[in-house]
Protein backbone atom coordinates (compact mmCIF):
# COMPACT_ATOMS: atom_id res chain seq x y z
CA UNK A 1 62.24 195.86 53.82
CA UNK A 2 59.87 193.06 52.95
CA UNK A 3 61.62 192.20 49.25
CA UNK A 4 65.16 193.58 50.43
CA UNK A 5 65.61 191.56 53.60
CA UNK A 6 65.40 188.31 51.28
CA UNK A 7 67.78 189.59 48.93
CA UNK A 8 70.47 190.65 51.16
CA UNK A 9 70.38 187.41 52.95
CA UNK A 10 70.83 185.33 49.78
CA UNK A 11 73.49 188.06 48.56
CA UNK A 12 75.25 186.73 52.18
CA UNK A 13 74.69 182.62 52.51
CA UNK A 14 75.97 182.44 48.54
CA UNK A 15 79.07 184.81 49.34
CA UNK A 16 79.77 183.06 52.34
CA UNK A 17 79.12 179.22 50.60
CA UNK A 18 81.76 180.67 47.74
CA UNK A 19 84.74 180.23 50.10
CA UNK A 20 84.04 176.50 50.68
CA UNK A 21 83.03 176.17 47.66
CA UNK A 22 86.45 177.23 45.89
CA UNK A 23 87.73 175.11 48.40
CA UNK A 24 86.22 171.58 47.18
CA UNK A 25 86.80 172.65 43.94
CA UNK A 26 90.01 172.56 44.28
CA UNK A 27 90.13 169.27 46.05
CA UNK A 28 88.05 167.73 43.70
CA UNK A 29 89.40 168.63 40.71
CA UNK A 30 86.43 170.53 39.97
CA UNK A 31 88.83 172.91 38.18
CA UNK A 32 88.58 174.47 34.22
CA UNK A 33 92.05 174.17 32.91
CA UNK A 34 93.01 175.15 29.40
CA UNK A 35 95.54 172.32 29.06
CA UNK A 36 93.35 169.43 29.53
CA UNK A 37 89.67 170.64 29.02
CA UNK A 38 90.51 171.46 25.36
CA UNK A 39 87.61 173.91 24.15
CA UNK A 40 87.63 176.26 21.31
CA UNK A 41 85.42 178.91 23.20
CA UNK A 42 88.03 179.08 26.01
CA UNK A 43 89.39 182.65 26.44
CA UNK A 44 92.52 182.56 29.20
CA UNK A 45 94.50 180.43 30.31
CA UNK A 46 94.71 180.14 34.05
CA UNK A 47 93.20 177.08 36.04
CA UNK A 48 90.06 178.10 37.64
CA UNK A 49 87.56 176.66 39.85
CA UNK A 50 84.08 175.46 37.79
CA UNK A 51 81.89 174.89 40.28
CA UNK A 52 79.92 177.69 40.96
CA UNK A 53 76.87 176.79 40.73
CA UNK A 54 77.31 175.02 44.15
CA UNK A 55 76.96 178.09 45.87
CA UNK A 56 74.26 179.46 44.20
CA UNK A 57 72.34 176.17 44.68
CA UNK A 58 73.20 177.11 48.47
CA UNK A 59 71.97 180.51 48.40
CA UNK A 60 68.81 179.61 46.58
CA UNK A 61 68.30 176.63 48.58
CA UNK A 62 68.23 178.12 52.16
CA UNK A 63 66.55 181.56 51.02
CA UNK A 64 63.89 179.91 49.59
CA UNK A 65 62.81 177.28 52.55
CA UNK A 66 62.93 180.40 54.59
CA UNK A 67 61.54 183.47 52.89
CA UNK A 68 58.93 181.72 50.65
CA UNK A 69 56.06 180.02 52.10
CA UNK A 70 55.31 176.32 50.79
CA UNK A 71 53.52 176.90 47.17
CA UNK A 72 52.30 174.21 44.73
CA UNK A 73 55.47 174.50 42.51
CA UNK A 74 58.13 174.73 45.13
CA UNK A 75 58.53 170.71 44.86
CA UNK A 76 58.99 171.68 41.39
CA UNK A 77 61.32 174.24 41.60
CA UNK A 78 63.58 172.57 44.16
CA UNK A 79 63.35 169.45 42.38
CA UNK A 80 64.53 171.16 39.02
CA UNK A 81 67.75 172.96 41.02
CA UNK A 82 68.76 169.69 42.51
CA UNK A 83 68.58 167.94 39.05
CA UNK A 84 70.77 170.86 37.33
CA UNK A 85 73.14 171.00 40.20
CA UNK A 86 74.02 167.20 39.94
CA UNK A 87 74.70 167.24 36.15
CA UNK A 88 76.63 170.57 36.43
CA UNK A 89 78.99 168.54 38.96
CA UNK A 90 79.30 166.13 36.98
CA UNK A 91 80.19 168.46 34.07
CA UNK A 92 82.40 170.22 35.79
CA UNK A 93 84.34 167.55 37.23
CA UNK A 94 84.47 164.58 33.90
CA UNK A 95 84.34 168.29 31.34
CA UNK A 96 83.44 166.04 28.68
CA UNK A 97 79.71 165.21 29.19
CA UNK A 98 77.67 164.72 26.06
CA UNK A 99 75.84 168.33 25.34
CA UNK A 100 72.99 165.97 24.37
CA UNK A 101 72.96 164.57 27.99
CA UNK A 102 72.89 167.71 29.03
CA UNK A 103 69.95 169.18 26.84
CA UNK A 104 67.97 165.96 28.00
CA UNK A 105 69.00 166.81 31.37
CA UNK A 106 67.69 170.72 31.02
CA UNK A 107 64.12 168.84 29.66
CA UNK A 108 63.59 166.92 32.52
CA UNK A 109 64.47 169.91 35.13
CA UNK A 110 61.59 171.76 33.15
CA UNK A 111 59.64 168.75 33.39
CA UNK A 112 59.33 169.02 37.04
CA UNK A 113 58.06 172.75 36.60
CA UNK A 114 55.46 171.34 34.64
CA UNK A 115 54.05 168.56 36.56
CA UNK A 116 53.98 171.09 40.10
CA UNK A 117 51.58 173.17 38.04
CA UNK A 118 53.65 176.01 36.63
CA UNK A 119 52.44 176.75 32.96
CA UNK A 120 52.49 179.50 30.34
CA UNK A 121 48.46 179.52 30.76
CA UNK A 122 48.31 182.37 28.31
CA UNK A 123 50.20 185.11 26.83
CA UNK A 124 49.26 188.72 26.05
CA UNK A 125 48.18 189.50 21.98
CA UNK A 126 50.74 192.65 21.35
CA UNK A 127 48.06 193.43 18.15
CA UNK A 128 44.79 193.19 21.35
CA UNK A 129 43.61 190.74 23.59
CA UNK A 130 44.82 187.39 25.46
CA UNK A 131 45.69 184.31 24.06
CA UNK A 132 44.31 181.36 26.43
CA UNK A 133 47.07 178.60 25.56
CA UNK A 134 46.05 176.00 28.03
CA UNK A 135 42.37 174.92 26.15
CA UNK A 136 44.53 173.70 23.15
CA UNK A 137 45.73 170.18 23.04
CA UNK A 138 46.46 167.66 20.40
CA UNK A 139 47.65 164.46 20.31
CA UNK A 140 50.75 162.47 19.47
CA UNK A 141 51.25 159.21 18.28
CA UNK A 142 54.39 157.57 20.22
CA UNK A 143 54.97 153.74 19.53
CA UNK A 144 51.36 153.21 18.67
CA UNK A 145 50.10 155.08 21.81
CA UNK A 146 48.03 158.21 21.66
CA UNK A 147 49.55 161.39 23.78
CA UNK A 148 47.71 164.31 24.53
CA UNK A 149 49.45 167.10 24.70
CA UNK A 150 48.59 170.67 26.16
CA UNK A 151 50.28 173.54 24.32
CA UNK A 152 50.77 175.52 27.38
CA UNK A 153 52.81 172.74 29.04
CA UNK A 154 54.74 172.51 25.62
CA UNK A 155 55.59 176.31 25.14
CA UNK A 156 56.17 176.16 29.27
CA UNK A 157 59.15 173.30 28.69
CA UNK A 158 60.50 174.96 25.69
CA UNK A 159 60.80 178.63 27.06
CA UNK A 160 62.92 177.29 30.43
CA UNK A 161 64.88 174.87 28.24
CA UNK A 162 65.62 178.03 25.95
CA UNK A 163 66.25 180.56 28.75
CA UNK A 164 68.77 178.09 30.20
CA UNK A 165 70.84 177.73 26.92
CA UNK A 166 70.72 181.11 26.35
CA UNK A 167 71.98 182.36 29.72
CA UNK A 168 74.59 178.97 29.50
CA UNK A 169 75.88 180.82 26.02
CA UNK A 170 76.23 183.66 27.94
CA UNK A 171 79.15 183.51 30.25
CA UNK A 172 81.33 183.91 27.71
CA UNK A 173 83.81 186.31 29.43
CA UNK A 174 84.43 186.90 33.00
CA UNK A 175 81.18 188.24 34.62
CA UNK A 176 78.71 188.52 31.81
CA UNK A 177 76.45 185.49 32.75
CA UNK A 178 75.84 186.94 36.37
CA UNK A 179 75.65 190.60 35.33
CA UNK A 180 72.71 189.48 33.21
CA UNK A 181 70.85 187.55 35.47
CA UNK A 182 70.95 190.23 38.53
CA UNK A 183 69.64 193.07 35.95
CA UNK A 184 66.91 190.40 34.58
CA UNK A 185 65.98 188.91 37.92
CA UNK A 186 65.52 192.35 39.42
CA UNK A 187 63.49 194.31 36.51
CA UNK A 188 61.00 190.86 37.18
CA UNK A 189 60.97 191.86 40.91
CA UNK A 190 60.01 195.18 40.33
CA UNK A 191 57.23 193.98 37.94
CA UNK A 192 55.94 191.45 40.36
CA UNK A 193 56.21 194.62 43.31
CA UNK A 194 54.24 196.60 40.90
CA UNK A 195 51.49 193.58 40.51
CA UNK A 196 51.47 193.33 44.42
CA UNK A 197 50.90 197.03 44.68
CA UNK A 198 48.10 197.10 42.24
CA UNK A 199 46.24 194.37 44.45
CA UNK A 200 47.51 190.58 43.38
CA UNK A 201 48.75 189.27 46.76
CA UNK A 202 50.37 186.13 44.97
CA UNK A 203 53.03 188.27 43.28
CA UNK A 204 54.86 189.56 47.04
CA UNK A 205 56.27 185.99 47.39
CA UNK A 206 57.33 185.72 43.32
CA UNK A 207 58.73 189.33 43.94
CA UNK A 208 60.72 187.89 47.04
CA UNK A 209 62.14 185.04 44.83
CA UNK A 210 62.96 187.50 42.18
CA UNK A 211 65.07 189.48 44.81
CA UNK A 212 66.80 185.73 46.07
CA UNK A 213 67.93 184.95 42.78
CA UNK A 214 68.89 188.75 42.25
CA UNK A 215 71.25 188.44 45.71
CA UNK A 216 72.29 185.18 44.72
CA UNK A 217 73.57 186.35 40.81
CA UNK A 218 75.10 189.49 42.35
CA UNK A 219 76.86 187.61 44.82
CA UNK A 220 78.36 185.55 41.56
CA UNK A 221 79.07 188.48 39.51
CA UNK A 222 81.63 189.75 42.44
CA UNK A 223 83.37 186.53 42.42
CA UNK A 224 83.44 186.01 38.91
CA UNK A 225 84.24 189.47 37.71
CA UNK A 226 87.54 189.56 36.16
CA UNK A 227 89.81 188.29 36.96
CA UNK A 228 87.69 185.39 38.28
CA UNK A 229 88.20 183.54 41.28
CA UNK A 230 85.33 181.22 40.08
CA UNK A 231 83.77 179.96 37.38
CA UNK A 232 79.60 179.12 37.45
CA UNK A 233 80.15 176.38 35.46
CA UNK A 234 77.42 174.28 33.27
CA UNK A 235 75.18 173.94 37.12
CA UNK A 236 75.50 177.74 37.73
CA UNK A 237 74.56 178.88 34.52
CA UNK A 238 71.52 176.25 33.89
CA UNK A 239 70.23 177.33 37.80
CA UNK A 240 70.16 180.96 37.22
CA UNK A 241 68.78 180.57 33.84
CA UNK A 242 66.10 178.68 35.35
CA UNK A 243 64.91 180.68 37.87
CA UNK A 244 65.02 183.55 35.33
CA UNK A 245 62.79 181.39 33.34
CA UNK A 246 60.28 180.36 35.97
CA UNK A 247 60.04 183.83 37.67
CA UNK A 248 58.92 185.19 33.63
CA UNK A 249 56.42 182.41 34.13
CA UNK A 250 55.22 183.09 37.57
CA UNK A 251 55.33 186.88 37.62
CA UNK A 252 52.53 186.72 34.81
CA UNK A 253 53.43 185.35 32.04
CA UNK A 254 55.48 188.46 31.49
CA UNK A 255 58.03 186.67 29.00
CA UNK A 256 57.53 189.60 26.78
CA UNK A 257 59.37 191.87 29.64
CA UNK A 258 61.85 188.99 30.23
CA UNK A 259 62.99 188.65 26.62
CA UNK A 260 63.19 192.42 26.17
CA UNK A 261 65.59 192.41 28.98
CA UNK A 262 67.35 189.19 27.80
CA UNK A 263 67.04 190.67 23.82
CA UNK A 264 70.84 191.16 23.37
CA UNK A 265 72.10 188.07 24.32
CA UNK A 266 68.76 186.37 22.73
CA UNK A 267 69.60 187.07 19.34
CA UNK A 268 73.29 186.21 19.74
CA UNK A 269 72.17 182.72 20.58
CA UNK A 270 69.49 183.04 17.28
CA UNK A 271 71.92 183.92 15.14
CA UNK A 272 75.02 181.22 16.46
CA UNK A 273 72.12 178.90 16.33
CA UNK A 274 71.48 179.47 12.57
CA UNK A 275 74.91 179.88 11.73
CA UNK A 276 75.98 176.83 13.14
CA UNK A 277 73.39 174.88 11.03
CA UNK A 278 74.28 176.64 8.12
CA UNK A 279 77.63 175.60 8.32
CA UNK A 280 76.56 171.85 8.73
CA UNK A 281 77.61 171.79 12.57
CA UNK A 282 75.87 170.88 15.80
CA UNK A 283 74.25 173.75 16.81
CA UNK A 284 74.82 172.46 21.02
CA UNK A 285 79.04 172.18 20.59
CA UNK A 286 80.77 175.49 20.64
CA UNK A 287 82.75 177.96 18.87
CA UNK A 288 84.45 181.50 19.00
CA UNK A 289 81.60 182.68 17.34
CA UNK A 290 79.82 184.27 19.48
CA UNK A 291 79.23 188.69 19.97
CA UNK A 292 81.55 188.29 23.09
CA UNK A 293 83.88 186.44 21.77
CA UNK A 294 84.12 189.37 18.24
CA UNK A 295 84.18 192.25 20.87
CA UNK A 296 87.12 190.52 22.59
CA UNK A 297 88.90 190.31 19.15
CA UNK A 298 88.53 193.99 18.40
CA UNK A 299 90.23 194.64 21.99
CA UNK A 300 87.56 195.02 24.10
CA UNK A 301 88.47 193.49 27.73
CA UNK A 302 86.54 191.34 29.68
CA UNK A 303 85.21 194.50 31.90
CA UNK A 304 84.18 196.34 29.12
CA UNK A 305 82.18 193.49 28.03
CA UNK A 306 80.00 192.73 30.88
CA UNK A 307 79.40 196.53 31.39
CA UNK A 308 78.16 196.52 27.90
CA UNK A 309 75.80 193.50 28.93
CA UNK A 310 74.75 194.64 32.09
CA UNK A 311 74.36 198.36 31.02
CA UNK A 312 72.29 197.17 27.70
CA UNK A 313 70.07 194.49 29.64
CA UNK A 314 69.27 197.37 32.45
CA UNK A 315 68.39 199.87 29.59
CA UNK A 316 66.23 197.50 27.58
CA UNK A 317 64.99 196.10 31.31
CA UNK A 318 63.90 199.91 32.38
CA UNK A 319 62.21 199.97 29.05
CA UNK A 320 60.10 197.03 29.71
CA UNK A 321 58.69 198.15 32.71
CA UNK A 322 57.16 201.04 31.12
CA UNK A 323 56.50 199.89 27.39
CA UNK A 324 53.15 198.47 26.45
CA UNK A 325 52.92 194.85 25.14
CA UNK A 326 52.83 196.57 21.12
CA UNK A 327 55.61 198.96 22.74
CA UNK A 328 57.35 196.10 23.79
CA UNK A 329 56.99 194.08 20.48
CA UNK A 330 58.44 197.50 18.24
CA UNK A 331 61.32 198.02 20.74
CA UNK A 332 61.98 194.37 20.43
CA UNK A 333 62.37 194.33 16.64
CA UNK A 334 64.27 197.07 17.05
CA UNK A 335 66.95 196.28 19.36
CA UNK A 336 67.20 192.83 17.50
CA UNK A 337 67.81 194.36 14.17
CA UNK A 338 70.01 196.50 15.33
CA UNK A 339 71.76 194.07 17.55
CA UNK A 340 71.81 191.30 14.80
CA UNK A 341 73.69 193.59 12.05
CA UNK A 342 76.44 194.67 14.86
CA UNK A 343 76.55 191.02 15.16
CA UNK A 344 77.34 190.54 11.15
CA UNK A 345 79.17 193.07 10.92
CA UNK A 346 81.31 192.06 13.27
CA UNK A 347 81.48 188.60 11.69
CA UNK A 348 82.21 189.43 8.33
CA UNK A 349 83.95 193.05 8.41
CA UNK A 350 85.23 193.24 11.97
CA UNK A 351 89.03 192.41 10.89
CA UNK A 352 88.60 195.84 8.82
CA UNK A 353 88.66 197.98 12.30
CA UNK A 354 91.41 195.80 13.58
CA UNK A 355 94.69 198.19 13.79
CA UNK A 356 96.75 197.32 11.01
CA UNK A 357 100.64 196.14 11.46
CA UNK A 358 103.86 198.15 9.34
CA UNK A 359 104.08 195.68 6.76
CA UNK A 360 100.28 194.96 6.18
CA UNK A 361 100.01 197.57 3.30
């Protein structure tokens, strides 16, 4: 009851915040709509509401003052959620901010993780041993003034920036984004459980966040399965994918379990990275190109597709609980190389399994 009391209230306060919610949404114009907000990702064409990540800011808010007892990075935290929620808003409402803003935007939310004291201190060798990451510095020369730099604050900034793209790129169809988060956020509360069990008292209050942001994306998922009543928009997406990221961080440095979970969707955003490159565009403006987006062109439905997601990510999360760091690290390459020739397959053969009209010989 400790870590489930916690959960079900967040699961409530964001499913009750989701009827106002739609509400200003609509008043505002906080609204996705096909006709105006011209996007080549887009996938249907009714007008819904955008703003979900006002709820979830709710939910986390409120569970979080009351469940979790003050800690060093909770400034941090609730700093970095405030910061995501106002340029989400803003994104949702103008639906033409710069994806630049909004990458500077994502650095300075990490930013605030970084300066409360939460760091990737060190991360566990899968060939032996630890890697201490926070006794190596070096310094950078900016406008004639010498920066110091400590690597664990720069691989700390980097991961949550990453994590928050790569949950953003996945919300592709109705459902996906929140299905993803609830399996991730709740393998990491298990792990931190586990920790808390085998005698580190700090891990019962990450393991009670874990469970908040579990409630909170599981409370999303039923209002965004399809056919959605609400989008999470650019603020609901960045918030979930940074608590995913900071709860990796604080439950251990466990981003090995975290990115096993997260694999599928992980090297989709690799590969539409690269490709995008490749093909001499911006890597930050989207396309059609993503997995979701070539399972919905060989007739998959939106339902299918999250259960796919959510199935995969609890599989691959299962397997991370019980896989040693070299486990982990085989597994990994695995599932990547696996996933990653579905993916070009897909991209370059998958009009072959398309059904074939009369008069297409």
């Amino acid at each position: 009851m400790e870590f489930l009391i916690p959960a079900i209230f967040s699961f409530l306060i964001t499913s009750l915040s989701f009827f106002p919610t739609i509400k200003i949404a609509n008043k505002f114009n906080l609204l996705d709509n096909p006709k105006v907000r011209l996007h080549p990702a887009h996938v249907q064409k009714r007008i819904v509401p955008r703003a979900g990540g006002l709820a979830c800011f709710i939910g986390l808010l409120i569970s979080i003052l009351i469940f979790i007892p003050f800690q060093t990075y909770t400034p941090g935290l609730i700093a970095g959620l405030i910061i995501l929620l106002i340029i989400g808003l803003l994104d949702d409402k103008y639906q033409n901010l710069s994806p630049y803003i909004r990458l500077v935007v994502q650095f300075i939310a990490s930013l605030m993780m970084v300066i409360s004291g939460v760091g990737i201190k060190f991360i566990t060798n899968p060939l032996g041993g630890i890697l201490y990451l926070d006794t190596i510095t070096f310094s950078l020369n900016f406008l004639g003034v010498s920066i110091d730099i400590n690597l664990a604050s720069l691989l700390t900034i980097i991961w949550i920036v990453w994590v928050m793209n790569m949950i953003n790129w996945s919300k592709g169809v109705d459902g996906q984004m929140p299905g993803i988060v609830t399996i991730a956020s709740l393998i990491l509360g298990l792990l931190s459980v586990k920790l808390y069990l085998l005698g580190d008292p700090v891990q019962s209050n990450v393991a009670k966040l874990s469970f908040i942001t579990a409630g909170v994306s599981f409370s999303l998922l039923l209002f965004n399965w399809y056919p959605a009543k609400i989008f999470p928009g650019f603020s609901g997406s960045t918030i979930l994918g940074f608590m995913i990221a900071t709860l990796a961080i604080l439950s251990g440095a466990k981003l090995a379990t975290a990115g096993l979970v997260l694999l599928i969707p992980a090297t989709d955003f690799a590969y539409t990275f690269v490709r995008r490159v490749l093909q001499g565009k911006s890597p930050v403006w989207g396309d059609r190109g993503h997995l979701h987006h070539k399972l919905l062109e060989q007739g998959l439905s939106h339902k299918m597709i999250s259960l796919f997601y959510i199935l995969a990510s609890a599989i691959l999360g299962a397997a991370a609980l019980s896989l040693s760091s070299s486990g982990k690290l085989f597994a990994g390459i695995v599932i990547a190389t696996v996933t990653l020739g579905a993916i070009l397959w897909l991209n370059f053969f998958g009009g072959l399994s398309n059904q074939q009209g009369p008069d297409n010989g």
